[in-house]
Protein backbone atom coordinates (compact mmCIF):
# COMPACT_ATOMS: atom_id res chain seq x y z
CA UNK A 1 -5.34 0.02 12.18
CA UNK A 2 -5.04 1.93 8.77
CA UNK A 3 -6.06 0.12 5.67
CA UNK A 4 -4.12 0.69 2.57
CA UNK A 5 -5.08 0.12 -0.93
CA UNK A 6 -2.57 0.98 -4.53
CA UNK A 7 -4.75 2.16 -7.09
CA UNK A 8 -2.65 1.69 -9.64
CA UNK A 9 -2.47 5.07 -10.91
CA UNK A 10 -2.76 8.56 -9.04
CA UNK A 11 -5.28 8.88 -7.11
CA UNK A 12 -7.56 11.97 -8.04
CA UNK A 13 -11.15 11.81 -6.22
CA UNK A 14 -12.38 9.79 -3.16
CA UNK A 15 -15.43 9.74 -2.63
CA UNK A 16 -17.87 6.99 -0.07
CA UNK A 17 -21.21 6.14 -0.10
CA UNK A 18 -23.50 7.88 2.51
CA UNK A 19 -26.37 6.22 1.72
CA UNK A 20 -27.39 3.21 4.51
CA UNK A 21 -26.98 0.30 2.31
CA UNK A 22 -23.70 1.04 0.75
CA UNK A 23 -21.65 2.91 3.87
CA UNK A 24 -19.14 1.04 3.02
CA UNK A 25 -18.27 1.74 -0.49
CA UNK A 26 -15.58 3.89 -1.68
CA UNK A 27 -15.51 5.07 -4.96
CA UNK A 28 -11.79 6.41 -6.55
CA UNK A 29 -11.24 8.22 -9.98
CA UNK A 30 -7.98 7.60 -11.22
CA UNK A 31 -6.10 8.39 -13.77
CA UNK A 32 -8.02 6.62 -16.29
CA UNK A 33 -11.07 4.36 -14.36
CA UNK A 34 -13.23 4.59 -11.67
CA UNK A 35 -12.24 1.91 -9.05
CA UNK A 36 -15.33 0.56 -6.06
CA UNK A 37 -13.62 -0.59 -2.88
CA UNK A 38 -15.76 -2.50 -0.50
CA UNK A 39 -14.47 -1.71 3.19
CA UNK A 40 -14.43 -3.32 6.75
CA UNK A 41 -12.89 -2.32 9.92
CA UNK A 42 -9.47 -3.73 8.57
CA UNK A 43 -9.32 -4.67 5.06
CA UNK A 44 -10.85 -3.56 1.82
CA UNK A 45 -11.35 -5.22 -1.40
CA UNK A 46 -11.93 -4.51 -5.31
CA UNK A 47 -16.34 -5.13 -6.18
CA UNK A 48 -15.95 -3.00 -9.39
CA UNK A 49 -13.62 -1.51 -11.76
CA UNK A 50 -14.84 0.67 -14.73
CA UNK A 51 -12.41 1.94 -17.55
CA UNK A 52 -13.17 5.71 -18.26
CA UNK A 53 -10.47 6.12 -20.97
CA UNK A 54 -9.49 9.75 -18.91
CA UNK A 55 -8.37 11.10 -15.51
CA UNK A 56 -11.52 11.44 -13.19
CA UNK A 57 -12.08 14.83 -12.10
CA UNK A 58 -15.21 14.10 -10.11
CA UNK A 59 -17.60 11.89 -8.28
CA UNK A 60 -21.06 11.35 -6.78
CA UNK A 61 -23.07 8.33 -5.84
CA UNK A 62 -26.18 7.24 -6.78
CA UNK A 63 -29.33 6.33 -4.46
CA UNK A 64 -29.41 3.03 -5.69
CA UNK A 65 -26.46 2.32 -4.73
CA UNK A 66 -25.83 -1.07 -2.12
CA UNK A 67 -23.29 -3.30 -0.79
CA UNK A 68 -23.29 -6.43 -1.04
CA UNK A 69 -22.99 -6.32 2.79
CA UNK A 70 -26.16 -5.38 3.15
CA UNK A 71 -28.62 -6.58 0.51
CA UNK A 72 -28.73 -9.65 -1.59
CA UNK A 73 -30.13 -7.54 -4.26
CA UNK A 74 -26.66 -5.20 -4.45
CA UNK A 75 -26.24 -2.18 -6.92
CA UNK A 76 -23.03 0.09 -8.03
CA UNK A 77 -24.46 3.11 -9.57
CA UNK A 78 -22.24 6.30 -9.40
CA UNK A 79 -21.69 8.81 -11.78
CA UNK A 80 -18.32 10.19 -12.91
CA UNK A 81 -17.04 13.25 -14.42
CA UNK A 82 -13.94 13.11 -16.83
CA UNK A 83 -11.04 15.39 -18.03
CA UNK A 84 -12.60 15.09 -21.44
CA UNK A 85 -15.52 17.55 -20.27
CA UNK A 86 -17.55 13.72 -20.03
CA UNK A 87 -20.23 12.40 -17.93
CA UNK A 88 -20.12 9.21 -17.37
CA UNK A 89 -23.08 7.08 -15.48
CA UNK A 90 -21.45 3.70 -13.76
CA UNK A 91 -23.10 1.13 -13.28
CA UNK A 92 -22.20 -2.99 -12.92
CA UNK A 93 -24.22 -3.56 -16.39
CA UNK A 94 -23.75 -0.29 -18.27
CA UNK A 95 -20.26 1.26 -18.55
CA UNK A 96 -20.87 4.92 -19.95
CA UNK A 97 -22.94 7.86 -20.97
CA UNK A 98 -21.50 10.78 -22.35
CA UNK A 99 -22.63 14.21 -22.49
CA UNK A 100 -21.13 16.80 -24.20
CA UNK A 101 -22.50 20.13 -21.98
CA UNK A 102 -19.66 21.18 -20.56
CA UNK A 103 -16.76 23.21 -21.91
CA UNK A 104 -14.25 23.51 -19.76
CA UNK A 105 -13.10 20.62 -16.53
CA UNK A 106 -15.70 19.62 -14.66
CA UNK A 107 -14.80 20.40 -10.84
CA UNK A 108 -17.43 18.30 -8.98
CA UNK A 109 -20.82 16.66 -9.02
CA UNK A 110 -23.45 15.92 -6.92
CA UNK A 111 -26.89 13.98 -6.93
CA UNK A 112 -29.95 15.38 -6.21
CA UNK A 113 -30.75 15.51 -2.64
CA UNK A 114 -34.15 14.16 -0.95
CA UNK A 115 -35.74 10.86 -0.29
CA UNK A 116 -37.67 10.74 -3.45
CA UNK A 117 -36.57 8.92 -6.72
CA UNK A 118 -35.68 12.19 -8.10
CA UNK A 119 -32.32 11.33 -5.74
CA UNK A 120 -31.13 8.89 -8.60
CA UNK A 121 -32.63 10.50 -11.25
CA UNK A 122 -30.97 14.08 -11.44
CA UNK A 123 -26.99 14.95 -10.70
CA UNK A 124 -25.63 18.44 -11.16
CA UNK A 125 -22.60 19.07 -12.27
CA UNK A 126 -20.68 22.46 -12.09
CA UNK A 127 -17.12 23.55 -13.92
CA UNK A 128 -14.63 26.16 -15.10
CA UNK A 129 -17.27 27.00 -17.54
CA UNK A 130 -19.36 29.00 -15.22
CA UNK A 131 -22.17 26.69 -15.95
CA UNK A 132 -24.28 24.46 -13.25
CA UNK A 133 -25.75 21.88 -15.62
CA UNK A 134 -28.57 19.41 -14.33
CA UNK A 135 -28.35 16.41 -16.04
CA UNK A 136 -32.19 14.25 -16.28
CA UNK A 137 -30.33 10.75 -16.37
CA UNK A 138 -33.66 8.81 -17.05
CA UNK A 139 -35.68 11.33 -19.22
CA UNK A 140 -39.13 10.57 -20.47
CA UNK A 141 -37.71 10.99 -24.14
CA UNK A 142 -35.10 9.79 -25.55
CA UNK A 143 -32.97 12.48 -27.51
CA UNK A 144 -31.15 11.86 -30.36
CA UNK A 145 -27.28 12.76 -29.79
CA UNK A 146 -24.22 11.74 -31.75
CA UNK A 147 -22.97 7.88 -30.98
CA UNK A 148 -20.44 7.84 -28.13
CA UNK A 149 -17.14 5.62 -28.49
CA UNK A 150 -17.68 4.47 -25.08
CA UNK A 151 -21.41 3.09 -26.00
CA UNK A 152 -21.46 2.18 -29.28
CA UNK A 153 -22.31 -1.47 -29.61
CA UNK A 154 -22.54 -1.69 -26.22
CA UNK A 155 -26.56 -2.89 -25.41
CA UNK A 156 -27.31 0.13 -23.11
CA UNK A 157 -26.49 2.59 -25.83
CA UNK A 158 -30.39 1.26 -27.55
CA UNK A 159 -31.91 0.78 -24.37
CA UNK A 160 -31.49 4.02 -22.03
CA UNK A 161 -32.28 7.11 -23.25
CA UNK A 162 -29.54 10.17 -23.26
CA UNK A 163 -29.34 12.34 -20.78
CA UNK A 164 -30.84 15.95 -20.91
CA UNK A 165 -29.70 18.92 -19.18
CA UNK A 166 -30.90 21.93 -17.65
CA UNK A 167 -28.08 24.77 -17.57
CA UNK A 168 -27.90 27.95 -15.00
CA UNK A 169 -25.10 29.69 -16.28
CA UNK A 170 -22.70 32.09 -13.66
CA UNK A 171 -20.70 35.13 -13.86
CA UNK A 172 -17.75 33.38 -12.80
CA UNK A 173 -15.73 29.80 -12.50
CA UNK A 174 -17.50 27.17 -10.55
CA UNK A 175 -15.42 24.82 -7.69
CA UNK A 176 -18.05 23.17 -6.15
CA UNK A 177 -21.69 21.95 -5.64
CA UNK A 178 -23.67 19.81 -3.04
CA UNK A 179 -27.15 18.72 -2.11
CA UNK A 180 -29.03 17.85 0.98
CA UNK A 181 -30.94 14.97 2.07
CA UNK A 182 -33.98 17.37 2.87
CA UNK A 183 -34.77 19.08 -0.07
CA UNK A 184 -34.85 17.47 -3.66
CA UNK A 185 -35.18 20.82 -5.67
CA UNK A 186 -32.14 22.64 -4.20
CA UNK A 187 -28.30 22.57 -4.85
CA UNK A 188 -25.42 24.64 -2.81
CA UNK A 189 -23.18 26.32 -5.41
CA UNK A 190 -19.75 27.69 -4.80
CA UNK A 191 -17.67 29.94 -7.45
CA UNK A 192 -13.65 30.86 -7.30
CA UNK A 193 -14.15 34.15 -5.88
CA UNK A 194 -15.72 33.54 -2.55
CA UNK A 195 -19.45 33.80 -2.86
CA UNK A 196 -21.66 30.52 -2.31
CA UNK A 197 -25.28 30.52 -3.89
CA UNK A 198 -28.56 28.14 -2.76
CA UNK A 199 -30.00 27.51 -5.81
CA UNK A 200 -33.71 26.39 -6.55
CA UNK A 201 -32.76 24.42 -9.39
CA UNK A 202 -36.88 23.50 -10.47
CA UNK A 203 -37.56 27.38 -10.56
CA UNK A 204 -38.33 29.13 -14.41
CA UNK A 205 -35.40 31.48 -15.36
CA UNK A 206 -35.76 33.83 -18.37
CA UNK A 207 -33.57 31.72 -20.94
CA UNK A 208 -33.33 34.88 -22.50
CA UNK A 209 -31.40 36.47 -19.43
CA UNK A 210 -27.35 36.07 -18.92
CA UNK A 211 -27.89 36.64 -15.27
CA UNK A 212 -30.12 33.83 -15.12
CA UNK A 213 -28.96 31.89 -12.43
CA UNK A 214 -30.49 34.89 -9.69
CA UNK A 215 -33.59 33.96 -10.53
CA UNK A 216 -32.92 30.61 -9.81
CA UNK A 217 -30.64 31.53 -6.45
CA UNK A 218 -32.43 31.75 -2.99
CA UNK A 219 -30.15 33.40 -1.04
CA UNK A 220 -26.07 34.29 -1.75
CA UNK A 221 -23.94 33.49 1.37
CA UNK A 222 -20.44 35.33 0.73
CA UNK A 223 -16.72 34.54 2.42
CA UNK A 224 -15.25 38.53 2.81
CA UNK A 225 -11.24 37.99 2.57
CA UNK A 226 -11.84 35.64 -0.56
CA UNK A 227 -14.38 38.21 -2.56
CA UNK A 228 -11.87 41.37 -1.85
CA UNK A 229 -9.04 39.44 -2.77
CA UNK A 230 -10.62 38.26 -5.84
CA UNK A 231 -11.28 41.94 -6.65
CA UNK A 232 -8.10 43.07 -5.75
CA UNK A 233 -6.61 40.59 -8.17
CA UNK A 234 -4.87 39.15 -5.19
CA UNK A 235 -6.34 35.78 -5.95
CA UNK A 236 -3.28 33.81 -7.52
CA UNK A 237 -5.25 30.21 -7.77
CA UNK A 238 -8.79 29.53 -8.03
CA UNK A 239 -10.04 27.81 -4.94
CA UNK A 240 -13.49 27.92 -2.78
CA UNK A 241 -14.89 24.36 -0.95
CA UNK A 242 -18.30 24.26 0.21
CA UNK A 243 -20.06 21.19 1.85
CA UNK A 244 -23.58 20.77 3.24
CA UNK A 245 -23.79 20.05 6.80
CA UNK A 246 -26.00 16.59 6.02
CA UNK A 247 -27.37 16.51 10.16
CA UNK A 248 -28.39 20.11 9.61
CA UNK A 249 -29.83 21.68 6.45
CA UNK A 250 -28.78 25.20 7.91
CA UNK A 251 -25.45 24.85 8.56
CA UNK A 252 -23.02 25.37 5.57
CA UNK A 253 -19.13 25.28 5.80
CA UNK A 254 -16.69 26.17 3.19
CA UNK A 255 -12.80 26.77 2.68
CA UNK A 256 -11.05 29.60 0.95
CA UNK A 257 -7.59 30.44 0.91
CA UNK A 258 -6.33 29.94 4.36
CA UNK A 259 -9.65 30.59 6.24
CA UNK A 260 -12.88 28.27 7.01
CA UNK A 261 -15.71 29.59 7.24
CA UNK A 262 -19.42 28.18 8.68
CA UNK A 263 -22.87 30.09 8.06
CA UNK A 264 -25.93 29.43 9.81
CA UNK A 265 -28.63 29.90 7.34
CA UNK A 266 -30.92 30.35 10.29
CA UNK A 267 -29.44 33.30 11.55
CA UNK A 268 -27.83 34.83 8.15
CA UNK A 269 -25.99 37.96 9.10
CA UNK A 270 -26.07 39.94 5.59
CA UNK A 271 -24.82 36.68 4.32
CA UNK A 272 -21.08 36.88 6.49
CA UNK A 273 -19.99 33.56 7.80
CA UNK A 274 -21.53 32.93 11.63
CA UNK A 275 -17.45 31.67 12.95
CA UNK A 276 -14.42 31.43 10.60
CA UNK A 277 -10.92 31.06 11.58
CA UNK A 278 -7.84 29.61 9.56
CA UNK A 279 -7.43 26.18 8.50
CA UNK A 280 -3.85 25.85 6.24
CA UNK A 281 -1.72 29.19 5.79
CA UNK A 282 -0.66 27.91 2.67
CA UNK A 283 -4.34 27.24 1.57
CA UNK A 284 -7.30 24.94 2.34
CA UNK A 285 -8.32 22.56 -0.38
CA UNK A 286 -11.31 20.49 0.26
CA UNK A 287 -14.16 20.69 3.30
CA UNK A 288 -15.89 17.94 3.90
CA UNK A 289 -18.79 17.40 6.96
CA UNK A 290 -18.77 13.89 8.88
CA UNK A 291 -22.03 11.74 8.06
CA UNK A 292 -21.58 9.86 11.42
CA UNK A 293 -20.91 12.71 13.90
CA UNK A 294 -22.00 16.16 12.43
CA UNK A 295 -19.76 17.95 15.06
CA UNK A 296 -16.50 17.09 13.23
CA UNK A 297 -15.14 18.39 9.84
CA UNK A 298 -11.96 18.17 8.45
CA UNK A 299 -10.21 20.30 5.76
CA UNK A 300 -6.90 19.47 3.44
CA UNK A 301 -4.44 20.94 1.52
CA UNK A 302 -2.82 20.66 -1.92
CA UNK A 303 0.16 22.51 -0.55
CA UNK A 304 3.04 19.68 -0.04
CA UNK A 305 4.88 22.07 2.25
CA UNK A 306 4.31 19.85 5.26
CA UNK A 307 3.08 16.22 3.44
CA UNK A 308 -0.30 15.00 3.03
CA UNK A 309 -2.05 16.39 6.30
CA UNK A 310 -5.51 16.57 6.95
CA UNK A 311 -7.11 18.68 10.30
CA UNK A 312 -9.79 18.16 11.63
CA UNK A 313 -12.05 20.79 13.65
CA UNK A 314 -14.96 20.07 16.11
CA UNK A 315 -18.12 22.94 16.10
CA UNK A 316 -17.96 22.67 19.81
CA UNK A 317 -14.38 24.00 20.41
CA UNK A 318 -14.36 25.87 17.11
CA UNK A 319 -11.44 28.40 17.67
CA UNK A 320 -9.39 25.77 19.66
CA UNK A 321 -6.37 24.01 17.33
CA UNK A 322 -7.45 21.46 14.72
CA UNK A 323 -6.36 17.59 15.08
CA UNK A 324 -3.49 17.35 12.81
CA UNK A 325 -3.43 13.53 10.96
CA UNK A 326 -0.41 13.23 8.51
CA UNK A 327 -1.12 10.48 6.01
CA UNK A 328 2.29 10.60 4.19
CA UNK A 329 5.44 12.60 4.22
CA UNK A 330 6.72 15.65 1.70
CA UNK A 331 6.37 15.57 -1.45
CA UNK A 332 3.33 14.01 -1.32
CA UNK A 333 0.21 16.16 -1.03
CA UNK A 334 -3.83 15.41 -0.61
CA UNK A 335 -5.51 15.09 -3.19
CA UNK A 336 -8.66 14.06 -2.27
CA UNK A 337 -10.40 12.76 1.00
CA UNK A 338 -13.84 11.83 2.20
CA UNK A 339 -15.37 10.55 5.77
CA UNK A 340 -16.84 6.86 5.63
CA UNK A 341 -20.52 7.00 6.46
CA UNK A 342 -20.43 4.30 8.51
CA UNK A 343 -21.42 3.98 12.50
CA UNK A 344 -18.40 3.81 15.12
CA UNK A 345 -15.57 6.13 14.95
CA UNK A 346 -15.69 7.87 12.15
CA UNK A 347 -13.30 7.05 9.22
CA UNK A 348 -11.68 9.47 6.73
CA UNK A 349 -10.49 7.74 2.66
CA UNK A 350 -7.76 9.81 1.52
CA UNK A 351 -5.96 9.85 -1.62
CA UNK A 352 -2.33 10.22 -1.70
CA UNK A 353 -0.40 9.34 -5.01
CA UNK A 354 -1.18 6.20 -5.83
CA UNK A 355 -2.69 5.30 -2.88
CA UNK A 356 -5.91 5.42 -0.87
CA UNK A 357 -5.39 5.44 2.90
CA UNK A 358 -8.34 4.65 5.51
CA UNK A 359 -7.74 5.84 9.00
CA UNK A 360 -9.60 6.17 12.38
CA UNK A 361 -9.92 9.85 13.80
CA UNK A 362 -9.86 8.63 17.29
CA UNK A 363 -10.17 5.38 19.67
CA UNK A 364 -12.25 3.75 21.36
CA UNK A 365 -12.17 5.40 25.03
């Protein structure tokens, strides 16, 4: 049974929890707040609502994060990224932080990966700036900055200290970034013109360099069609989607243009993708893994040429067709989607319009 919920506004970002004690949260940035759905099998519910003041570009949750499901002791702590160039850290009993380090939209976020503390502690954020900026949201020292309209009078503005940032910059616009739960001191970076970096984010660039950030990368994965058409100037729309296979820390996927593409870091072949086939003629969007059942990914589309679709592809039959799922008929298009974490048949969020639609991907045999 599919589970609706209207937002209110457009929807923007989906994005779940994948952390055990909060698989079923779903976090969506609207057009001006960051709404926290709590989910079961056939109904969902409003735990948290936090006015941002701007549209919600991206957003990532934090490892503190638990449902109430699950723990007495439950936690929202997410972090948001704002049309504004903000950063905004959620929590239920602090509203805001701002940072000012970007210049340019923010296109997505992602905590630190790992199982140490450093998982709630550091997010990176990347953006049209050409700048991957790691934010320190609990710093040893608190900074002075300039008082935020979001925090001022509000009691965490005296009692947390301001984020810092470290900042990598790039030679070109950034789409993407992602972390795995292995590793705590490396991100995956995409750009717009089809090249996807692993970045050691705790290594010592030369501050002094412009091409800092290869000091910092530890190996350049690349997506051929994508980087000659960028070259070519045959590139009409910036695009590139990369996502961390979470059951595998080798296995990368990504979608540019109208091809997929999946590298196994393993086996890196001059850094060409390992398979790649086509997802959407008309263009892929966003690439997302599933948490539950690693074999399974699904890709969208912002094209509204055929409605809000979503296919999904599994590794094992890799060049056979995708499962098409359309969540809502022309003019509408997706505009962002996410698989639930939780056990069972896995579960994909999608945001359409207004809405946010929760649907199986199969049934129970």
């Amino acid at each position: 049974m599919d589970v609706r919920h209207s937002h209110g506004t457009d929807v923007y970002v989906v994005r779940t929890c994948y952390h055990d004690d909060g698989a079923d949260l779903v976090a969506i940035g609207g057009a001006h707040s960051v709404e926290v759905l709590q989910t079961t099998p056939t109904s969902c519910k409003t735990i948290a609502n936090f006015h941002i003041g701007t549209r919600i570009t991206a957003l990532a949750w934090s490892s503190r994060a638990a449902s109430s499901s699950t723990t007495d002791e439950w936690s929202i702590e997410l972090a948001a990224a704002g049309a504004d160039f903000g950063l905004y850290l959620l929590s239920i009993s602090s509203a805001a932080s701002e940072n000012v380090g970007h210049h340019g939209k923010v296109n997505d976020m992602a905590f630190c990966g790992g199982q140490s503390e450093d998982s709630s502690r550091y997010v990176a954020t990347v953006s049209d700036d050409k700048m991957l900026v790691v934010w320190d949201l609990d710093p040893p020292v608190n900074i002075a900055s300039p008082s935020s309209p979001h925090l001022e009078g509000h009691p965490a503005a005296a009692g947390r200290p301001q984020p810092t940032a470290l900042v990598i910059p790039f030679p070109h616009p950034l789409s993407t970034v992602d972390s795995h739960p292995s590793t705590s001191k490396e991100f995956l970076v995409s750009d717009c013109r089809g090249s996807i970096f692993l970045i050691d984010w705790r290594s010592d660039p030369d501050e002094n360099e412009l091409d800092s950030w290869r000091n910092s990368s530890v190996l350049e994965l690349v997506e051929p069609k994508a980087l000659a058409d960028s070259v070519a100037g045959l590139t009409t729309l910036w695009s590139g989607y990369v996502s961390w296979q979470r059951d595998s820390a080798d296995l990368v996927g990504a979608t540019y243009g109208s091809k997929f593409a999946i590298w196994d870091m393993a086996n890196l072949h001059g850094g060409k993708p390992t398979v790649a086939g086509t997802s959407f003629p008309e263009g892929g969007h966003q690439f997302r893994w599933c948490p539950s059942y690693p074999e399974y990914f699904a890709i969208s589309t912002s094209s509204p040429a055929k409605g809000a679709v979503i296919h999904v592809h599994n590794t094992n039959f890799i060049h056979a067709q995708p499962t098409v799922f359309p969540v809502a008929s022309r003019p509408q298009y997706v505009r962002s989607f996410d698989f639930l974490a939780g056990r069972g048949i896995p579960r994909i969020a999608a945001g359409v319009g207004r809405e946010v639609v929760i649907f199986y991907i199969g049934v129970d045999s």
